[in-house]
C-alpha atoms as a PDB file:
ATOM      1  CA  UNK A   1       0.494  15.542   3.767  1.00  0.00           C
ATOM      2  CA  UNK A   2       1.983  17.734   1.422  1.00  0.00           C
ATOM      3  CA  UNK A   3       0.433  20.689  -0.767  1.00  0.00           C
ATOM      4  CA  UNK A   4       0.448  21.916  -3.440  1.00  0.00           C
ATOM      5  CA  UNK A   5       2.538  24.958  -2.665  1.00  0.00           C
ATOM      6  CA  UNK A   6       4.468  22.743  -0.747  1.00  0.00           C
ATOM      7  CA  UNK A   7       3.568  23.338   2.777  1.00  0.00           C
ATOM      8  CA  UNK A   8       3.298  20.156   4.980  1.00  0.00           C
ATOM      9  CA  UNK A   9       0.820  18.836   7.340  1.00  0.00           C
ATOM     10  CA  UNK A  10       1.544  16.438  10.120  1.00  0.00           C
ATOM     11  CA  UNK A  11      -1.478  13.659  10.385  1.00  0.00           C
ATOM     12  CA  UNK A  12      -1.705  12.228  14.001  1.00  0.00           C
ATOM     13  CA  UNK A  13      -3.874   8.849  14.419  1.00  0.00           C
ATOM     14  CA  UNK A  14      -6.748  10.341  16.965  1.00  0.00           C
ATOM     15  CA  UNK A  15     -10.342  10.245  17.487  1.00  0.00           C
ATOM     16  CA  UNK A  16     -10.346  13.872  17.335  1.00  0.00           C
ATOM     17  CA  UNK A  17     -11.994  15.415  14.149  1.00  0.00           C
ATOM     18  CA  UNK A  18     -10.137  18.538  11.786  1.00  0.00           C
ATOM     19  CA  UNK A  19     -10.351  19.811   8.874  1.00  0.00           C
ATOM     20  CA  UNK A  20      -7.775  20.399   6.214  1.00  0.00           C
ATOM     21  CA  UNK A  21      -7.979  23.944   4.485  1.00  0.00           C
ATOM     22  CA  UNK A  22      -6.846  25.424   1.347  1.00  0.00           C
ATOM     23  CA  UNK A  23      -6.852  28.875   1.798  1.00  0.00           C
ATOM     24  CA  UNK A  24     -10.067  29.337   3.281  1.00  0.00           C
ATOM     25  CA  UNK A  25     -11.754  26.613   1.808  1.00  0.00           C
ATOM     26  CA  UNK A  26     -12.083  23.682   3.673  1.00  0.00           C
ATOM     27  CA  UNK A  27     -11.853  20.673   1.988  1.00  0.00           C
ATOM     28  CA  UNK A  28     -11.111  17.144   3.571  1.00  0.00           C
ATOM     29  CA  UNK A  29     -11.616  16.058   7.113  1.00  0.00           C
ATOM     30  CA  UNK A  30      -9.336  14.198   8.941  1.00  0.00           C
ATOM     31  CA  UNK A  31      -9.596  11.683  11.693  1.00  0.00           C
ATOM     32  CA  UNK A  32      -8.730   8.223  13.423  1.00  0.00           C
ATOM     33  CA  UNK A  33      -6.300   7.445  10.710  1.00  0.00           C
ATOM     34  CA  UNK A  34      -8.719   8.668   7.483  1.00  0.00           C
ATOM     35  CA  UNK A  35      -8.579  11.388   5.420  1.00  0.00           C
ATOM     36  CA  UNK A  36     -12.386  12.040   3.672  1.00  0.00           C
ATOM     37  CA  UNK A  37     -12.218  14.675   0.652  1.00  0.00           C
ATOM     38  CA  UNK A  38     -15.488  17.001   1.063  1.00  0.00           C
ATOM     39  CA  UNK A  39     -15.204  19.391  -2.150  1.00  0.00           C
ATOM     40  CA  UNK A  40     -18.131  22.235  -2.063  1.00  0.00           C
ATOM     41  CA  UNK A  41     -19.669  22.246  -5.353  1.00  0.00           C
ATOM     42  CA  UNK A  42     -19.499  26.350  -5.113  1.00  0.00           C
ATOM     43  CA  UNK A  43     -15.549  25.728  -4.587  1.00  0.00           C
ATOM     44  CA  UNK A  44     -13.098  27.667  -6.601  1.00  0.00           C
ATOM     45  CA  UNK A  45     -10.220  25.332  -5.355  1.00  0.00           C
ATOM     46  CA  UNK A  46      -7.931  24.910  -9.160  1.00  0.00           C
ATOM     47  CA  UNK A  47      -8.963  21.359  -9.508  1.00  0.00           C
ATOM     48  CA  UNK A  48      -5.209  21.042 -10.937  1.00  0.00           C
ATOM     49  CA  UNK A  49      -3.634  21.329  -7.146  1.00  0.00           C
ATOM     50  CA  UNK A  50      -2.073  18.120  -5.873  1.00  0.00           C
ATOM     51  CA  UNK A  51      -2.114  16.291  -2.411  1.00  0.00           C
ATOM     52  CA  UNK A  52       0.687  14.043  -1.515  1.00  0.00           C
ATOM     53  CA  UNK A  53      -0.156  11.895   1.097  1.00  0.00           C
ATOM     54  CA  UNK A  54       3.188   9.870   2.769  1.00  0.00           C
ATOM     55  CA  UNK A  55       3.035   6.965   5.067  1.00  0.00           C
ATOM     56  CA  UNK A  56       6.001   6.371   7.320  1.00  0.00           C
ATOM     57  CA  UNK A  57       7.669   3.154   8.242  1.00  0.00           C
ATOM     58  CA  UNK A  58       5.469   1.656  10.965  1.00  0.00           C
ATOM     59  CA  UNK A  59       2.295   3.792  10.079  1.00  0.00           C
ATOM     60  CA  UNK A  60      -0.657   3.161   8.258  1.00  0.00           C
ATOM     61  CA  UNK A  61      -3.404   5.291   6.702  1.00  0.00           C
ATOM     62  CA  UNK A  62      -7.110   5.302   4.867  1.00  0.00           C
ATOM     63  CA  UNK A  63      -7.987   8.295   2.538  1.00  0.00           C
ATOM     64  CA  UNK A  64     -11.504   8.504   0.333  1.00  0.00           C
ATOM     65  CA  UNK A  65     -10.778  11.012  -2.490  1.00  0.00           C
ATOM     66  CA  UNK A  66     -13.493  13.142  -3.961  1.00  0.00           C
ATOM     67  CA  UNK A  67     -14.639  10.732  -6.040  1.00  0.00           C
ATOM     68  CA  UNK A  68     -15.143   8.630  -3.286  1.00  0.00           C
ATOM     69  CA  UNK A  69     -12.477   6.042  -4.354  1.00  0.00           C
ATOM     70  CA  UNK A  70     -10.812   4.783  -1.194  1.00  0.00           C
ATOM     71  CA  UNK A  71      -7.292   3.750  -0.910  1.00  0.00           C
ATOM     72  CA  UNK A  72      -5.669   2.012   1.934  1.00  0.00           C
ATOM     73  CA  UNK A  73      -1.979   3.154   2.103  1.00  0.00           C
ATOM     74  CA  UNK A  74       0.261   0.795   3.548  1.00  0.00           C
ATOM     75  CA  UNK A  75       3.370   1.181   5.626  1.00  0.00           C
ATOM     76  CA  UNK A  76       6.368   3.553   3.992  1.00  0.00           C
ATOM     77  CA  UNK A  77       4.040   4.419   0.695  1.00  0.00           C
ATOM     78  CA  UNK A  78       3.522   7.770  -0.824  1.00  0.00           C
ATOM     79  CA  UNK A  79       0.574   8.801  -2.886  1.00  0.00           C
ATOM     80  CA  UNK A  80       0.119  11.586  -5.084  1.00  0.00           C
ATOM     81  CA  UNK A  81      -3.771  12.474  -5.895  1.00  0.00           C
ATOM     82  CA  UNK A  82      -5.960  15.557  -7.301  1.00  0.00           C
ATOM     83  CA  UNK A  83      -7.577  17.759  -4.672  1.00  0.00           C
ATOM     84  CA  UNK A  84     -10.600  17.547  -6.849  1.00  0.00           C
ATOM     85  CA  UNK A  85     -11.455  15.266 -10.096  1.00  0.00           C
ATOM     86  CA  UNK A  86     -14.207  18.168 -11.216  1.00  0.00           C
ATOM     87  CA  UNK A  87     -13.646  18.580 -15.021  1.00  0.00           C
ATOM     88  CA  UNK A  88     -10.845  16.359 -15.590  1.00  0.00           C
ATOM     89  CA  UNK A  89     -11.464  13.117 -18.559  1.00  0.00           C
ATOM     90  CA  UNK A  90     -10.019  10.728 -16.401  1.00  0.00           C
ATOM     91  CA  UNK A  91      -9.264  10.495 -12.865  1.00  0.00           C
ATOM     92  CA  UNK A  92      -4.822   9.381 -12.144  1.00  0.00           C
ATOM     93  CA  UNK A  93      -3.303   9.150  -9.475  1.00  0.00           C
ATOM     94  CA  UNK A  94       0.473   8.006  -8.885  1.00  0.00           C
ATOM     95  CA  UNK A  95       1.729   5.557  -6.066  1.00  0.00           C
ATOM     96  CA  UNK A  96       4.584   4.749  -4.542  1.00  0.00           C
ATOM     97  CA  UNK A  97       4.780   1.478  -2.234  1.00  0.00           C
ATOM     98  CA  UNK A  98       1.890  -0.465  -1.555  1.00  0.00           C
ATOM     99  CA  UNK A  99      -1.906   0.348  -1.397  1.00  0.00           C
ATOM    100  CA  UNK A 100      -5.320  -1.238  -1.789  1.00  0.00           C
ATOM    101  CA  UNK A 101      -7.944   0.647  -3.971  1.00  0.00           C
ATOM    102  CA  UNK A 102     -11.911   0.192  -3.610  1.00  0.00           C
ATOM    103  CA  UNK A 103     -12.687   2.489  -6.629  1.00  0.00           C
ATOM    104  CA  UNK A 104     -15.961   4.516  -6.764  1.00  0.00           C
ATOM    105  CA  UNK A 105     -17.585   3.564 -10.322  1.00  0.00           C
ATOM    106  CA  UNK A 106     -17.809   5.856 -12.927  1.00  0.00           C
ATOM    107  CA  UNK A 107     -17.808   4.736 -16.672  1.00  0.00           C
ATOM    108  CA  UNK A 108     -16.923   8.068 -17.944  1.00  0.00           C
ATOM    109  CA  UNK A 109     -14.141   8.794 -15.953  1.00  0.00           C
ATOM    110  CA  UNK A 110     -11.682   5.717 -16.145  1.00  0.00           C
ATOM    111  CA  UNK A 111      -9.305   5.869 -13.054  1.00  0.00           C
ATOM    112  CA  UNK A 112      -5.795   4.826 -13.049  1.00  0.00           C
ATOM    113  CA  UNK A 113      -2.933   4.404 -10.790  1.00  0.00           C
ATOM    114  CA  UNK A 114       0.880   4.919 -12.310  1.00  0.00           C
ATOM    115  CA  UNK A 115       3.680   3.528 -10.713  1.00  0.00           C
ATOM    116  CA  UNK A 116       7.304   2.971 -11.915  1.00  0.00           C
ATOM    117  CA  UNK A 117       6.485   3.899 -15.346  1.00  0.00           C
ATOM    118  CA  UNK A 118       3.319   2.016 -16.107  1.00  0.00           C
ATOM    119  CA  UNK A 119      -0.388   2.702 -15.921  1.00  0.00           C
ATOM    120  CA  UNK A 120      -3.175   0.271 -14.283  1.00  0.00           C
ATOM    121  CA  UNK A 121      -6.441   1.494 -15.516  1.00  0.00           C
ATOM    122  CA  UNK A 122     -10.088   0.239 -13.927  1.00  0.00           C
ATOM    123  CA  UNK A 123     -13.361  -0.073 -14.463  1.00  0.00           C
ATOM    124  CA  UNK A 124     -14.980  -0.013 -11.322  1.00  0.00           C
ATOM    125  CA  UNK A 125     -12.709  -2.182  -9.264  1.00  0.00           C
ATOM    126  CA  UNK A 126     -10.915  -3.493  -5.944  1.00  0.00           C
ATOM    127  CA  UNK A 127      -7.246  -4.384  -5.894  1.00  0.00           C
ATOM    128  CA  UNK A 128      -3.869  -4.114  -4.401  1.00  0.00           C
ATOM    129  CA  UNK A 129      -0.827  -2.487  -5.762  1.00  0.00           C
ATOM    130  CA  UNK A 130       2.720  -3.248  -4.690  1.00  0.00           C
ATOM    131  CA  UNK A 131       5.423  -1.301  -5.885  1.00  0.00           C
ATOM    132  CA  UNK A 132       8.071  -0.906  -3.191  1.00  0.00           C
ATOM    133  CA  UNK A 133      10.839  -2.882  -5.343  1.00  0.00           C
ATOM    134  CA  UNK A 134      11.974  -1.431  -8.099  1.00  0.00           C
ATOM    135  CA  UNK A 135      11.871  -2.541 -11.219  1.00  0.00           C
ATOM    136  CA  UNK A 136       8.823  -4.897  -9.737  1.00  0.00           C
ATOM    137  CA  UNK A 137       5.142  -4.214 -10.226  1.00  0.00           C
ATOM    138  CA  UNK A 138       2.441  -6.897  -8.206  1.00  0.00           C
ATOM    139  CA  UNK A 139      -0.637  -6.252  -8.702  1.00  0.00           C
ATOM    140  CA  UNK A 140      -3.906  -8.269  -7.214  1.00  0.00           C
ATOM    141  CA  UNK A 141      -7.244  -7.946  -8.608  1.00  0.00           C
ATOM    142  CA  UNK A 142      -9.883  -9.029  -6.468  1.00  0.00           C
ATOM    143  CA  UNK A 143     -13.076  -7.997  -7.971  1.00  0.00           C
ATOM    144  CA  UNK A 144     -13.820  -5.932 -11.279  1.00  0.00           C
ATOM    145  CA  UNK A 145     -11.517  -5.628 -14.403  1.00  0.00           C
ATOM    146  CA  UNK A 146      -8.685  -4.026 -14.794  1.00  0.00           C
ATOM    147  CA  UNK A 147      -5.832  -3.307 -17.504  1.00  0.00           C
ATOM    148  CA  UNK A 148      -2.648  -2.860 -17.288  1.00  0.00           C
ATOM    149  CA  UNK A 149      -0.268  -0.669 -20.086  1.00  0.00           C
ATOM    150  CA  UNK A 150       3.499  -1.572 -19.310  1.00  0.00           C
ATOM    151  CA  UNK A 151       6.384   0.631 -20.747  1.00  0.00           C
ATOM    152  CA  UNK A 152       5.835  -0.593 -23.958  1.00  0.00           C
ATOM    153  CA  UNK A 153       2.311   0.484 -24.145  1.00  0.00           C
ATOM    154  CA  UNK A 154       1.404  -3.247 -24.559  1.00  0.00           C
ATOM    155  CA  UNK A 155      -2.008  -3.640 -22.849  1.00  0.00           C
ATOM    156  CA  UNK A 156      -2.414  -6.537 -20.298  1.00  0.00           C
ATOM    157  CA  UNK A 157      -6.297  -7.274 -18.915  1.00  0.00           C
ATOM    158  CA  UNK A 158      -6.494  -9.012 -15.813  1.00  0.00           C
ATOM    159  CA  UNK A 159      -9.889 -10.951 -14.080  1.00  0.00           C
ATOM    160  CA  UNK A 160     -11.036 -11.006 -10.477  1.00  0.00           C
ATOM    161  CA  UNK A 161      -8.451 -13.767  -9.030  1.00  0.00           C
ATOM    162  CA  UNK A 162      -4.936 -12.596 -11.171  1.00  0.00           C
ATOM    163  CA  UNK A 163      -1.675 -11.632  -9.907  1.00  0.00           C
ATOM    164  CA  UNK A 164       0.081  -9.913 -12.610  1.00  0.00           C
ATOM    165  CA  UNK A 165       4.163  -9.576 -11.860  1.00  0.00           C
ATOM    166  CA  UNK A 166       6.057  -6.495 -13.851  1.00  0.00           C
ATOM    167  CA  UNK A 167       9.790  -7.150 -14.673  1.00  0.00           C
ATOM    168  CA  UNK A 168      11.424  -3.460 -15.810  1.00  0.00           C
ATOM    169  CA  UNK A 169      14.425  -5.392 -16.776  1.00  0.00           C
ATOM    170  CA  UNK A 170      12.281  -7.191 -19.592  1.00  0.00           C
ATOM    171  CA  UNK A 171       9.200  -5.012 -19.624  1.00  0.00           C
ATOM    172  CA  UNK A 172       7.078  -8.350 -19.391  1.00  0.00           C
ATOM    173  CA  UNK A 173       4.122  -8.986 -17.625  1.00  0.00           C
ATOM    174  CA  UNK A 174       3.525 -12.463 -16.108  1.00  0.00           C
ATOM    175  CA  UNK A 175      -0.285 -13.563 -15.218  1.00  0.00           C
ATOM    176  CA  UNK A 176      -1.610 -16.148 -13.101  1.00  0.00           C
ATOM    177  CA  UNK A 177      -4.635 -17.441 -11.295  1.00  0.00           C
ATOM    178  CA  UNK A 178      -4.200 -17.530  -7.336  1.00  0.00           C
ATOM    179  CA  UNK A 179      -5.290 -17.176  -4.014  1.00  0.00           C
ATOM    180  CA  UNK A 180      -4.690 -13.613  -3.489  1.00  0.00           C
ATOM    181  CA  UNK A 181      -5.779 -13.269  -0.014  1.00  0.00           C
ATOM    182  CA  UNK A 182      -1.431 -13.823   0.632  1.00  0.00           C
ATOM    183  CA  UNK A 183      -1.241 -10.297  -1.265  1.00  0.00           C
ATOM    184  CA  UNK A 184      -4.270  -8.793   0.692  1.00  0.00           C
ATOM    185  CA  UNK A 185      -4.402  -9.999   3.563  1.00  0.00           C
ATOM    186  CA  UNK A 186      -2.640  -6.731   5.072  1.00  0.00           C
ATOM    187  CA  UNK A 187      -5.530  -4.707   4.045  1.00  0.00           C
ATOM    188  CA  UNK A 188      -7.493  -6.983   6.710  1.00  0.00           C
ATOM    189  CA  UNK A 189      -5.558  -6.741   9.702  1.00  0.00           C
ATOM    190  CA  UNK A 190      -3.646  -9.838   9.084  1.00  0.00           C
ATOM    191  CA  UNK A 191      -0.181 -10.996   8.083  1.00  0.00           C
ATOM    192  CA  UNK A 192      -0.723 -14.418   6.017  1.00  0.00           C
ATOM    193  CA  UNK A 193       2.857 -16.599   4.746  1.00  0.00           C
ATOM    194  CA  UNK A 194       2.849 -19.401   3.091  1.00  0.00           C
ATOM    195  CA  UNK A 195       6.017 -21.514   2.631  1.00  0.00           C
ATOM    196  CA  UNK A 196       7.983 -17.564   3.409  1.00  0.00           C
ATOM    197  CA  UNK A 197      11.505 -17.609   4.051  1.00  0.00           C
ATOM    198  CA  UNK A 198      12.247 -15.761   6.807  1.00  0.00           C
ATOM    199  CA  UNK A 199      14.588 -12.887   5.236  1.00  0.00           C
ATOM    200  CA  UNK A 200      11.035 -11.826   2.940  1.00  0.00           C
ATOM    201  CA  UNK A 201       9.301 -12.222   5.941  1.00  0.00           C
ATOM    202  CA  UNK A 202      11.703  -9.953   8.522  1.00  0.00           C
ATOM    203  CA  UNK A 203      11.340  -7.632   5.603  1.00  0.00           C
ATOM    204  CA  UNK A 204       7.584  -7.182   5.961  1.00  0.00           C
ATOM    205  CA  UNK A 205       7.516  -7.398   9.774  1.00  0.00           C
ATOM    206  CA  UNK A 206      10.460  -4.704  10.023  1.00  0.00           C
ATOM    207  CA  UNK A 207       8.421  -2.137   7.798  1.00  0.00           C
ATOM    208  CA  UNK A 208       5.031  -2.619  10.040  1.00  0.00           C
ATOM    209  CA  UNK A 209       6.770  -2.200  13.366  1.00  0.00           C
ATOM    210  CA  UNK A 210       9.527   0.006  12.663  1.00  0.00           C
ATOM    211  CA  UNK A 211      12.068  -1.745  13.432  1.00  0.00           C
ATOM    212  CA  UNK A 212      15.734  -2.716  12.026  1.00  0.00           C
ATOM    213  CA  UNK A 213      16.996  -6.320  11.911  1.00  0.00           C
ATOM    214  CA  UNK A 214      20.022  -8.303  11.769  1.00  0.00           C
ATOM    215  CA  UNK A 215      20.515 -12.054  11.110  1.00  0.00           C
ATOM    216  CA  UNK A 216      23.737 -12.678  13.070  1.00  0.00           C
ATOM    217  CA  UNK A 217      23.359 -16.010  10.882  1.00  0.00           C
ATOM    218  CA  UNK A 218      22.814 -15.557   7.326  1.00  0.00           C
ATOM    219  CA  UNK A 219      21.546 -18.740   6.079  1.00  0.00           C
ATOM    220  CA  UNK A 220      18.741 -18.172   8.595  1.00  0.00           C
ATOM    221  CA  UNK A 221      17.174 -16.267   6.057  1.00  0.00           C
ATOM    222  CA  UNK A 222      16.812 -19.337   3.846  1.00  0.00           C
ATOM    223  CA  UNK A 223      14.901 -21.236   6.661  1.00  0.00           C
ATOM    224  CA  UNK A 224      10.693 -21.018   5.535  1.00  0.00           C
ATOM    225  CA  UNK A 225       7.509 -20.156   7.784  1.00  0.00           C
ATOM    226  CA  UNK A 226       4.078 -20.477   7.116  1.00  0.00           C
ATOM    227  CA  UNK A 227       1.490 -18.828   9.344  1.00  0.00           C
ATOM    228  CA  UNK A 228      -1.659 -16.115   9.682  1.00  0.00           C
ATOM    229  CA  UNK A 229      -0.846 -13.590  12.436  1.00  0.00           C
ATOM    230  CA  UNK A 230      -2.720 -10.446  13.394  1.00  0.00           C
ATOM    231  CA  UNK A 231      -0.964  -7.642  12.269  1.00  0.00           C
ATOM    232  CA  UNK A 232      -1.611  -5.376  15.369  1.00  0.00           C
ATOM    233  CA  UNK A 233      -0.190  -7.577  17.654  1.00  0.00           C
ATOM    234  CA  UNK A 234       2.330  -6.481  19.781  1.00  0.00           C
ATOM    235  CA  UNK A 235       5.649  -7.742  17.617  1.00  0.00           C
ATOM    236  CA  UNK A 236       6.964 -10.358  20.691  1.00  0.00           C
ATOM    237  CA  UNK A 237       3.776 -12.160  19.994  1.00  0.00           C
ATOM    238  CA  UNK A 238       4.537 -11.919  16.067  1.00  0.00           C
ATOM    239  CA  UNK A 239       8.494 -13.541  16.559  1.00  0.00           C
ATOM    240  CA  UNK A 240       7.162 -16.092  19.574  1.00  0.00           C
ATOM    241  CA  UNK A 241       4.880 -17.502  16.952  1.00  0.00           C
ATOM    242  CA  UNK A 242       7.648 -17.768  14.467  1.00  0.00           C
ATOM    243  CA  UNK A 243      10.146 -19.348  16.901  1.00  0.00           C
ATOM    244  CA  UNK A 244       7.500 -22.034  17.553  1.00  0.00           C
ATOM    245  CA  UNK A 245       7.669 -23.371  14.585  1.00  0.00           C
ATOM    246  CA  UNK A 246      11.237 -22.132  13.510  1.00  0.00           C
ATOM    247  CA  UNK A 247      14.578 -23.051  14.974  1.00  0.00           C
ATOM    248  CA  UNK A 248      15.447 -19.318  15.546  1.00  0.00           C
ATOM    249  CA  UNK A 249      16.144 -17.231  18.585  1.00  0.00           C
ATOM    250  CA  UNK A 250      14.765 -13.388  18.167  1.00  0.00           C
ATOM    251  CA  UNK A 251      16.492 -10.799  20.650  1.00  0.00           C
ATOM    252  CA  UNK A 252      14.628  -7.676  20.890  1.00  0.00           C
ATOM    253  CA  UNK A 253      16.736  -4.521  21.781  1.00  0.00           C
ATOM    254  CA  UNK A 254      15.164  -0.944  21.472  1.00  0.00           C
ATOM    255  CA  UNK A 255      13.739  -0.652  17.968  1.00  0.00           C
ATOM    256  CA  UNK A 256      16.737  -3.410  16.400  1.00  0.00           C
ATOM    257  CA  UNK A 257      15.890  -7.384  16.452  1.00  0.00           C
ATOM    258  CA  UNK A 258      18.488  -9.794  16.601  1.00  0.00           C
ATOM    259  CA  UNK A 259      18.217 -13.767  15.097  1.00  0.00           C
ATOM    260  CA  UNK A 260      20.075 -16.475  15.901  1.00  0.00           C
ATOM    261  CA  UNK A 261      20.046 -20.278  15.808  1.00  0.00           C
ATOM    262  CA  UNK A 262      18.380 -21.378  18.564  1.00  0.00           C
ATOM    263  CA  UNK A 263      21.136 -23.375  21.060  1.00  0.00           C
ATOM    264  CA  UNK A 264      23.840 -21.979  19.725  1.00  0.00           C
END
């Protein structure tokens, strides 16, 4: 965590309870992975400071903001967030990577999210933003409304059950109706592919465990896998289950994986 003067806290994933400070105010707690913002209403903490909160490759972490919205911040994602929403007209936050947001309602104070240039705004909402590509937006709505203002400052409304698609090169949003549980299923413990090739997939997998990969056979990444594994299984569980079904052969060395055609 980073703050606003630009001192840096390192967050360790234990059962044991502190409390983050500004000056002598305390202000959040953290523990087990979670960061809860506690703002005293007698606090003189400038409501304008600003927490960044980055997630490292292979890491994971839960924060409720003062409003009580609570993001899920997924593996190598940064998000950038008032200390306090006290006086402000609307409550914005800015994301890089991938989260999932369970916003606390409040019809006076819209919240929104920014990311690569455009603005999601909700209205009392859950869904899941994914922004680690650039130039590529995804975002999931699972329950609520939301709308979303590209570059353009076109505005784009999405229902429970949408997966809207930004292009930067075209500033175009594309909507459609899905199963969204492929884009969320992360946020419950759970990695869920459907028809993936395996280069996407190796993608995903190497951000999670930390790991670097190389396909000593390219066109391996063209081969497809469809599966639901739990994500906090030990990663030779995760690549036995692909090579099940997959006609690859996974060499694990250290923190680098190695594929291969199987037989070769």
């Amino acid at each position: 965590m980073t703050l606003e003067d630009g001192s840096a806290k390192q967050l360790k994933k234990s059962g044991q309870e502190h409390w983050i400070y500004i000056g002598d105010t305390p202000i959040a707690r953290e523990y087990d992975g979670m960061i809860v913002y506690h703002i005293p209403e007698t606090s003189k903490v400038e409501i304008s400071q600003q927490n960044t909160l980055s997630v490292p490759r292979g890491g994971e972490f839960r924060l409720t903001l003062s409003d009580g919205t609570r993001v899920h911040l997924n593996s190598l994602s940064e998000l950038k967030y008032p200390v306090s929403f006290k006086g402000m007209n609307e409550r914005t936050v800015e994301l890089k990577g991938e989260a999932f947001f369970e916003i606390a309602k409040d019809s006076l104070h819209p919240f929104k999210v920014e990311t690569q240039g455009i603005l999601i705004q909700q209205f009392g909402t859950a869904f899941n933003v994914k922004s680690r590509v650039k130039g590529k937006v995804e975002v999931a709505l699972v329950q609520g409304s939301i709308g979303i203002y590209t570059q353009s400052q076109k505005l784009h409304k999405l229902s429970p059950g949408q997966l809207a698609i930004w292009d930067a090169s075209t500033d175009l949003l594309s909507v459609e109706n899905k199963d969204l549980l492929l884009n969320t299923a992360w946020h419950s413990n759970r990695f869920i592919f459907y028809d993936e090739s395996l280069g996407s997939l190796m993608e995903e997998l190497a951000l999670w465990y930390n790991v670097d990969v190389d396909f000593l056979d390219k066109s391996l990444k063209e081969l497809h896998f469809t599966g639901s594994l739990y994500r906090y299984d030990d990663i030779a569980v995760i690549l036995n289950a692909i090579e099940e079904t997959v006609n690859v052969d996974f060499k694990i060395s250290g923190l680098r994986i190695k594929i291969d055609r199987k037989n070769k």
